[in-house]
N, C-alpha and C. Protein backbone atom coordinates (compact mmCIF):
# COMPACT_ATOMS: atom_id res chain seq x y z
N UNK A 1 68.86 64.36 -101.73
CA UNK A 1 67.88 63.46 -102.27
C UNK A 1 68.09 62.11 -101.61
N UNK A 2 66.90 61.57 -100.83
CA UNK A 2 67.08 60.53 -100.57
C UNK A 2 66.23 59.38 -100.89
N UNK A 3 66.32 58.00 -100.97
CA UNK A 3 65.49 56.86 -101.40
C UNK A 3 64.91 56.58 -100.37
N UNK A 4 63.33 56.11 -100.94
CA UNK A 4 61.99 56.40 -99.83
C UNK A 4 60.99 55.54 -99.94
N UNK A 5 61.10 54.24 -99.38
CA UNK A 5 60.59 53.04 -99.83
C UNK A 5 58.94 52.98 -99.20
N UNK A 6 58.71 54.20 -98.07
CA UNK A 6 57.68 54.16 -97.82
C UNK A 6 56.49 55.35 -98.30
N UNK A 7 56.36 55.47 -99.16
CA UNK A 7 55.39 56.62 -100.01
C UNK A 7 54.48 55.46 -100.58
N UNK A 8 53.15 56.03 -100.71
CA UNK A 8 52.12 55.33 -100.78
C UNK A 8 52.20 54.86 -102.92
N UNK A 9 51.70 53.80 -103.10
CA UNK A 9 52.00 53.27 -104.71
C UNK A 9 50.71 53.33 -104.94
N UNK A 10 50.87 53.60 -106.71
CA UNK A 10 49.63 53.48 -107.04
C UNK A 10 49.04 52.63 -107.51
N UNK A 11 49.96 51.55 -107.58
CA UNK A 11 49.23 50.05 -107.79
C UNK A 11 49.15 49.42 -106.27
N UNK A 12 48.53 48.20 -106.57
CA UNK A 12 48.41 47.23 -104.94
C UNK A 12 49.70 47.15 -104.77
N UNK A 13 49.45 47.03 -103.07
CA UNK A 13 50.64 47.23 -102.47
C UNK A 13 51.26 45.71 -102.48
N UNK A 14 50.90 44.68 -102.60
CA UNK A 14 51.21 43.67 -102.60
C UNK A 14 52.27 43.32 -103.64
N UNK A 15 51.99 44.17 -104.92
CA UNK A 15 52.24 44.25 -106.61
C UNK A 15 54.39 44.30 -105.83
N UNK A 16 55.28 43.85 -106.64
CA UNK A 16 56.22 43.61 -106.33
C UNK A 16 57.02 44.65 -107.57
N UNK A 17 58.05 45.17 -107.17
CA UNK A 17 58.74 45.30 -108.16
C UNK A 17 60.01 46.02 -108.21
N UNK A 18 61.19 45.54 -109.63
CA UNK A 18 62.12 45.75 -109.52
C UNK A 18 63.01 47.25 -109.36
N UNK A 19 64.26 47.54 -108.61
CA UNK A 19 64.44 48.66 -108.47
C UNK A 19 65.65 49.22 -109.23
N UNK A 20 64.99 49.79 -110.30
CA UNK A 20 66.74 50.07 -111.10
C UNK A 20 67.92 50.72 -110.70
N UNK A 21 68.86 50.40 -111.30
CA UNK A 21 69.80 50.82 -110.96
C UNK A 21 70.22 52.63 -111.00
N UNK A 22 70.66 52.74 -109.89
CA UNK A 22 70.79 54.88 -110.10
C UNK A 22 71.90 55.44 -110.05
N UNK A 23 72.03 55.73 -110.59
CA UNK A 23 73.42 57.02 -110.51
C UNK A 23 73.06 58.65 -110.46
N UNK A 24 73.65 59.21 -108.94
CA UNK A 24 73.31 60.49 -109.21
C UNK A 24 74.75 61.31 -108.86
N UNK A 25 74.67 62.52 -109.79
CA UNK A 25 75.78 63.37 -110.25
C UNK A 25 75.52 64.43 -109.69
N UNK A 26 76.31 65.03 -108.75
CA UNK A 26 75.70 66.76 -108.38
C UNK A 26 76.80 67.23 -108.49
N UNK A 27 76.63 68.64 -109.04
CA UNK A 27 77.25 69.47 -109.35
C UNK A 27 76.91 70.86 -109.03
N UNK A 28 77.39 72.51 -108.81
CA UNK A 28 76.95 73.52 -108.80
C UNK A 28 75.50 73.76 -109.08
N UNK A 29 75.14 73.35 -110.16
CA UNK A 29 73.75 73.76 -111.08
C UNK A 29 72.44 73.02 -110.61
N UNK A 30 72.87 71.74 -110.62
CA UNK A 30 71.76 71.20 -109.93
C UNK A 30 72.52 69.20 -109.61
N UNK A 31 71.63 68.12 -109.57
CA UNK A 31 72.01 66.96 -109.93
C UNK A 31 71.65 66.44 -111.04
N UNK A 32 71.87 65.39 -111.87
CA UNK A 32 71.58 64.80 -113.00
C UNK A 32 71.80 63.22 -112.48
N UNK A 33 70.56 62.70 -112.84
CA UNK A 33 69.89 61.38 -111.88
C UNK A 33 69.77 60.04 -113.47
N UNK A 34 70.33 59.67 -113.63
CA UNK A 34 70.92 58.13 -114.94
C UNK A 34 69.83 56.97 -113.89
N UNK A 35 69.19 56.16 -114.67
CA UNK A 35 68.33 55.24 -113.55
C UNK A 35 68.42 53.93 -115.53
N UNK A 36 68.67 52.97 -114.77
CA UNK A 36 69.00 51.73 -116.52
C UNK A 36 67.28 51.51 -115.94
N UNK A 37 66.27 51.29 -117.07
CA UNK A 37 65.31 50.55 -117.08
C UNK A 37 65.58 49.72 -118.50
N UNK A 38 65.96 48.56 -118.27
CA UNK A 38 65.89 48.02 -119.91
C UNK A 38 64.47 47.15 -120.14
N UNK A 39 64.52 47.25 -121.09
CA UNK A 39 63.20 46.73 -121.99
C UNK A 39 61.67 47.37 -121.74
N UNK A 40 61.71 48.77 -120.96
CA UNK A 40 60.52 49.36 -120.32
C UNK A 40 61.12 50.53 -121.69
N UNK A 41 59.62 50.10 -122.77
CA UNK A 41 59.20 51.13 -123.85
C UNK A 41 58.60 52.75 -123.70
N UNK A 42 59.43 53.59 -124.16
CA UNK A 42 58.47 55.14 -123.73
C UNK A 42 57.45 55.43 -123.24
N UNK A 43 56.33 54.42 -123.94
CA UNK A 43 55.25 54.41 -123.64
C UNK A 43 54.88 53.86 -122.27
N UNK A 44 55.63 53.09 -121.79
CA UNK A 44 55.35 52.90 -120.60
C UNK A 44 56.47 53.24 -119.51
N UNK A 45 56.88 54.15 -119.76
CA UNK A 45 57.32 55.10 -118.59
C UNK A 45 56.54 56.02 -118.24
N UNK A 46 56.56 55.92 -116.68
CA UNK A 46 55.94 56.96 -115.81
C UNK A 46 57.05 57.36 -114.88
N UNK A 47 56.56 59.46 -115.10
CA UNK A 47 57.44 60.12 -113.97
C UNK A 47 56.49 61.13 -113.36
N UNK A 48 56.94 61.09 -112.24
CA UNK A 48 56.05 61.58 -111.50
C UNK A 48 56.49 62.61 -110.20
N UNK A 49 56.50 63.90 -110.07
CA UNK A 49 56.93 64.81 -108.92
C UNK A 49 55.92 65.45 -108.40
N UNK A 50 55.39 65.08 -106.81
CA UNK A 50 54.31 65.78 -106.01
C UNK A 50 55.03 66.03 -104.73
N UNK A 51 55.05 67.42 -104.71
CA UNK A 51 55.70 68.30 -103.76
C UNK A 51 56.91 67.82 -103.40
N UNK A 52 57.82 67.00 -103.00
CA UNK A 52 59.01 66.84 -102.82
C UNK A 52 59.60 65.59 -103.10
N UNK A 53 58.77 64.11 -103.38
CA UNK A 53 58.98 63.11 -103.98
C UNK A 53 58.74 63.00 -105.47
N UNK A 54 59.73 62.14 -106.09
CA UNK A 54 60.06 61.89 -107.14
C UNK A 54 59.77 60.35 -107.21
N UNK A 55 58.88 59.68 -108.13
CA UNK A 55 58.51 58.44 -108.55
C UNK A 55 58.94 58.09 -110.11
N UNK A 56 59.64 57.17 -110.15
CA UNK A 56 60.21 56.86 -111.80
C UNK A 56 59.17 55.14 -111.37
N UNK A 57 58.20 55.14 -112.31
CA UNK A 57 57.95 53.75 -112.93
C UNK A 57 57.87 53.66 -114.01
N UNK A 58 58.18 52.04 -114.55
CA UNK A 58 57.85 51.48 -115.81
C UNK A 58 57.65 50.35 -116.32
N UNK A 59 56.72 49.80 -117.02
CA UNK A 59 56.89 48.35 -117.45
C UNK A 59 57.42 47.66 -118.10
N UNK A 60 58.02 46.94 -117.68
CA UNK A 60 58.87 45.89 -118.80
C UNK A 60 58.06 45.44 -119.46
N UNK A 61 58.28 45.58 -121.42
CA UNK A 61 57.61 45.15 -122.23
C UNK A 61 58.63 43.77 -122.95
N UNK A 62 58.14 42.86 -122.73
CA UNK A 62 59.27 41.51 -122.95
C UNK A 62 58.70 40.38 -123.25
N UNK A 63 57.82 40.31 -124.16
CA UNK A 63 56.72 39.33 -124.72
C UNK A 63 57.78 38.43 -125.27
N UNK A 64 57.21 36.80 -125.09
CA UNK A 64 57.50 35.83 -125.85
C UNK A 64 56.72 35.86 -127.24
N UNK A 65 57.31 35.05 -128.06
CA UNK A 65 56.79 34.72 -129.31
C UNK A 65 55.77 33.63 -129.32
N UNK A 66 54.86 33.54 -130.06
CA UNK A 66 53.65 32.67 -130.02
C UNK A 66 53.58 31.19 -129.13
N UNK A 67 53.42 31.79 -128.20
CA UNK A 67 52.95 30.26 -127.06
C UNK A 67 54.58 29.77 -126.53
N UNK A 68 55.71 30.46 -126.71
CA UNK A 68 56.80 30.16 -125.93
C UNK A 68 56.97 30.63 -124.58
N UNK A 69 57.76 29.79 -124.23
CA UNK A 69 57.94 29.69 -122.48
C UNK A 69 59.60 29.82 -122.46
N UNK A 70 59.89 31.02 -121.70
CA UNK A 70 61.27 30.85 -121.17
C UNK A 70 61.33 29.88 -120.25
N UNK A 71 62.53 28.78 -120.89
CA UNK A 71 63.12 28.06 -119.31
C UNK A 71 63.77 28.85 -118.27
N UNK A 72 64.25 29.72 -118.75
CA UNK A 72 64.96 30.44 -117.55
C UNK A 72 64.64 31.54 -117.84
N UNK A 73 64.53 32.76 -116.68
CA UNK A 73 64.51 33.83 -116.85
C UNK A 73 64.69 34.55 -115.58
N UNK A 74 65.79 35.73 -116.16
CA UNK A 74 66.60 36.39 -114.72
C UNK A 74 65.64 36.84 -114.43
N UNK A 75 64.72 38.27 -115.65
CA UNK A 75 63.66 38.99 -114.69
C UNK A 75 62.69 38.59 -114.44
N UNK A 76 62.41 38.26 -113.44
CA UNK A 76 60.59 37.64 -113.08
C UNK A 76 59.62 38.70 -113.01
N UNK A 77 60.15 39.74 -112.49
CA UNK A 77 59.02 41.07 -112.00
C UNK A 77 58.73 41.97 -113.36
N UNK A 78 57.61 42.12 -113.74
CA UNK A 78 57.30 43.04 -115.09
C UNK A 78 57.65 44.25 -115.01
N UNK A 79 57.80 45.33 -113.85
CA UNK A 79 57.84 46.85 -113.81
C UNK A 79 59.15 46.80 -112.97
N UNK A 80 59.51 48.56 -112.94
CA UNK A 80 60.47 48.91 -111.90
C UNK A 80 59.71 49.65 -111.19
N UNK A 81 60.15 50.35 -110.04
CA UNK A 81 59.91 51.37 -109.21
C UNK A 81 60.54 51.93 -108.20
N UNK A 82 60.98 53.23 -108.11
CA UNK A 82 61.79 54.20 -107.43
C UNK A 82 61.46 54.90 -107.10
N UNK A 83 61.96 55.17 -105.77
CA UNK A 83 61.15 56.64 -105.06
C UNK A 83 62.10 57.46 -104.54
N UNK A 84 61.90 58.58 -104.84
CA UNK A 84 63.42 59.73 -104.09
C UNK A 84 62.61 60.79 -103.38
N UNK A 85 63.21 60.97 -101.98
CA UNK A 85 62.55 62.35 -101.63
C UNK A 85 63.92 63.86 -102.58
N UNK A 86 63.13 64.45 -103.14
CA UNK A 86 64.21 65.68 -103.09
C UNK A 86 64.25 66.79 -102.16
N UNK A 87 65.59 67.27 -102.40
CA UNK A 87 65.79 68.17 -101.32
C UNK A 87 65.07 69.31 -101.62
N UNK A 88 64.92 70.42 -100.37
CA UNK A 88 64.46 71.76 -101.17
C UNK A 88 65.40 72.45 -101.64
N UNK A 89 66.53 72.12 -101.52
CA UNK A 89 67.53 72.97 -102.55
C UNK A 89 67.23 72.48 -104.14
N UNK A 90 66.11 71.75 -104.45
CA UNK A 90 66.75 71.60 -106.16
C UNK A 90 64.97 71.90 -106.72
N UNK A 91 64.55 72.62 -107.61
CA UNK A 91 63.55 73.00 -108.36
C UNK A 91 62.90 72.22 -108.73
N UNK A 92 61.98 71.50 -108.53
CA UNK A 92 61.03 70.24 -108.53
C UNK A 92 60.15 70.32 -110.15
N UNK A 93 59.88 72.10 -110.02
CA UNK A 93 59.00 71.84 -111.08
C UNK A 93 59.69 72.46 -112.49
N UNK A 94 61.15 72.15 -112.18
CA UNK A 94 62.25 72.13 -113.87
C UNK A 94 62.79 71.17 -114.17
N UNK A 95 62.54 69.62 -113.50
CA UNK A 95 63.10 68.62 -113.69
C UNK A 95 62.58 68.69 -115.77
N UNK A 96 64.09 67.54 -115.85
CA UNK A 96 64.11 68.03 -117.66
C UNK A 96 64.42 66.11 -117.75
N UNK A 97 63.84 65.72 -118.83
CA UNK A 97 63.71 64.10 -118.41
C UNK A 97 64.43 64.01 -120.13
N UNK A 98 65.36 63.05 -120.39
CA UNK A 98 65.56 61.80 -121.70
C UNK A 98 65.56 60.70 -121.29
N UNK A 99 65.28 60.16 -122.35
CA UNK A 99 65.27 58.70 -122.60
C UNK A 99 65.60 58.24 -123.64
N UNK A 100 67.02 57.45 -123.90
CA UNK A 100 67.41 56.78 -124.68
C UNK A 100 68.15 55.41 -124.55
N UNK A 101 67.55 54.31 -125.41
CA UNK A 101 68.26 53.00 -124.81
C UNK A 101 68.02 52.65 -123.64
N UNK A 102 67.17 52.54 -122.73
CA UNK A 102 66.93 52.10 -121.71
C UNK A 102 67.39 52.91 -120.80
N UNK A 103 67.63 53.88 -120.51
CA UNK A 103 68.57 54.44 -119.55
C UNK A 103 67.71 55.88 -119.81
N UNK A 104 67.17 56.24 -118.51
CA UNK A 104 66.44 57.62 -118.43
C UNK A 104 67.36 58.55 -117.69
N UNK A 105 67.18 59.29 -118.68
CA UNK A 105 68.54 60.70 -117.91
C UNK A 105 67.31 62.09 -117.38
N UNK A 106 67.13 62.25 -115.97
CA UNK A 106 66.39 63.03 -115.39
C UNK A 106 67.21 64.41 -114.79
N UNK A 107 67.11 65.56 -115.28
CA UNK A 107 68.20 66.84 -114.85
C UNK A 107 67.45 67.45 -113.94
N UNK A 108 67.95 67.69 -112.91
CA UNK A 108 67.06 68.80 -111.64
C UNK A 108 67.83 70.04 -111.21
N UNK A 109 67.60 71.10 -111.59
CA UNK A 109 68.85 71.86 -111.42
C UNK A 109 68.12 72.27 -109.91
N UNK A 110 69.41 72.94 -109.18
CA UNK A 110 68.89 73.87 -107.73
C UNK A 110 68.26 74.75 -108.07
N UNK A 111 67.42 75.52 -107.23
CA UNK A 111 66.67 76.27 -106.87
C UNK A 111 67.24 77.64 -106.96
N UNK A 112 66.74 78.98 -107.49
CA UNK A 112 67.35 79.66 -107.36
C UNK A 112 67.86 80.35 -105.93
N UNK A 113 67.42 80.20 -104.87
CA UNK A 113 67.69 80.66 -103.42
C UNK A 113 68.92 79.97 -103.31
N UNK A 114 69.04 78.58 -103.93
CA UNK A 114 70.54 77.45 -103.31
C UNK A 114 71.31 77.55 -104.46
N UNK A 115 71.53 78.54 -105.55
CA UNK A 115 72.25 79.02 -106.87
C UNK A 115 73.34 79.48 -106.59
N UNK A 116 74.82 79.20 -106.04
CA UNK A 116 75.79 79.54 -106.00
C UNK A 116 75.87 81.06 -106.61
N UNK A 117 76.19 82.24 -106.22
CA UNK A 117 75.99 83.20 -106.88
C UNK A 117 77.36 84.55 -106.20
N UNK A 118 77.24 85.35 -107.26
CA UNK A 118 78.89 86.37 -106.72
C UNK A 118 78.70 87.34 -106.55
N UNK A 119 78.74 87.73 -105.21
CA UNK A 119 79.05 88.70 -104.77
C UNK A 119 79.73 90.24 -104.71
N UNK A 120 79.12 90.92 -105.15
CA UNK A 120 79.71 92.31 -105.73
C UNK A 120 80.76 93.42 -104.41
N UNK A 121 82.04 93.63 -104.29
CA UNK A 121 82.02 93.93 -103.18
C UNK A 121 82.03 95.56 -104.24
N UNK A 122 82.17 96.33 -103.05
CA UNK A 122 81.95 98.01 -103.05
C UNK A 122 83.24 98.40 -102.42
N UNK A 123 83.85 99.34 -102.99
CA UNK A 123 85.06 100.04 -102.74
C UNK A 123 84.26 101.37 -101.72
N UNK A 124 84.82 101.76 -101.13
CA UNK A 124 84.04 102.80 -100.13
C UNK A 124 85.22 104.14 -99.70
């Protein structure tokens, strides 16, 4: 799986935005992909897999209170956005998605052709 900054967006291309942080885990079975979006509500998460890319967006929902203005503020950009090509070793269309606390946990197991598997020998 690799990160793929040039796949076409579905907002304007001009539109800017932040790239969360990723952690990916592989193991026998498949990888398991941790990405922090904080303050981006269920409702506005989008995931998205067409043929071998993987798109995680979402909007940061982070409203002020009636007519206040942050003096400072780390995040300036409202959304995230990530792009992964996957490999063909991992099953595109069993990805298994949570979300809790800001932090989306996305599972992709391999494919059954790339399934580690045992071999029966025959006594003869």
């Amino acid at each position: 799986m690799s990160d793929n900054s040039t796949v076409k967006k579905q907002t304007s291309p001009d539109e800017a935005a932040l790239l969360p942080p990723v952690d990916v885990i592989e193991d026998s079975s498949g990888i398991t992909l941790y990405a922090d979006l904080p303050g981006v509500p269920k409702e506005k998460l989008r995931l998205h897999v067409e043929a071998d890319t993987l798109t995680i967006e979402g909007e940061i929902d982070l409203e002020m209170p009636g007519g206040i203005e942050a003096s400072h503020a780390e995040v300036s950009l409202p959304r995230y956005r990530r792009v992964f090509t996957l490999s063909k070793e991992l099953d595109a269309s069993k990805v298994g998605a949570e979300f809790k606390n800001g932090v989306l946990k996305l599972s992709i197991p391999k494919a059954e052709h790339a399934q580690p598997r045992k071999i029966e020998v025959k006594v003869l």
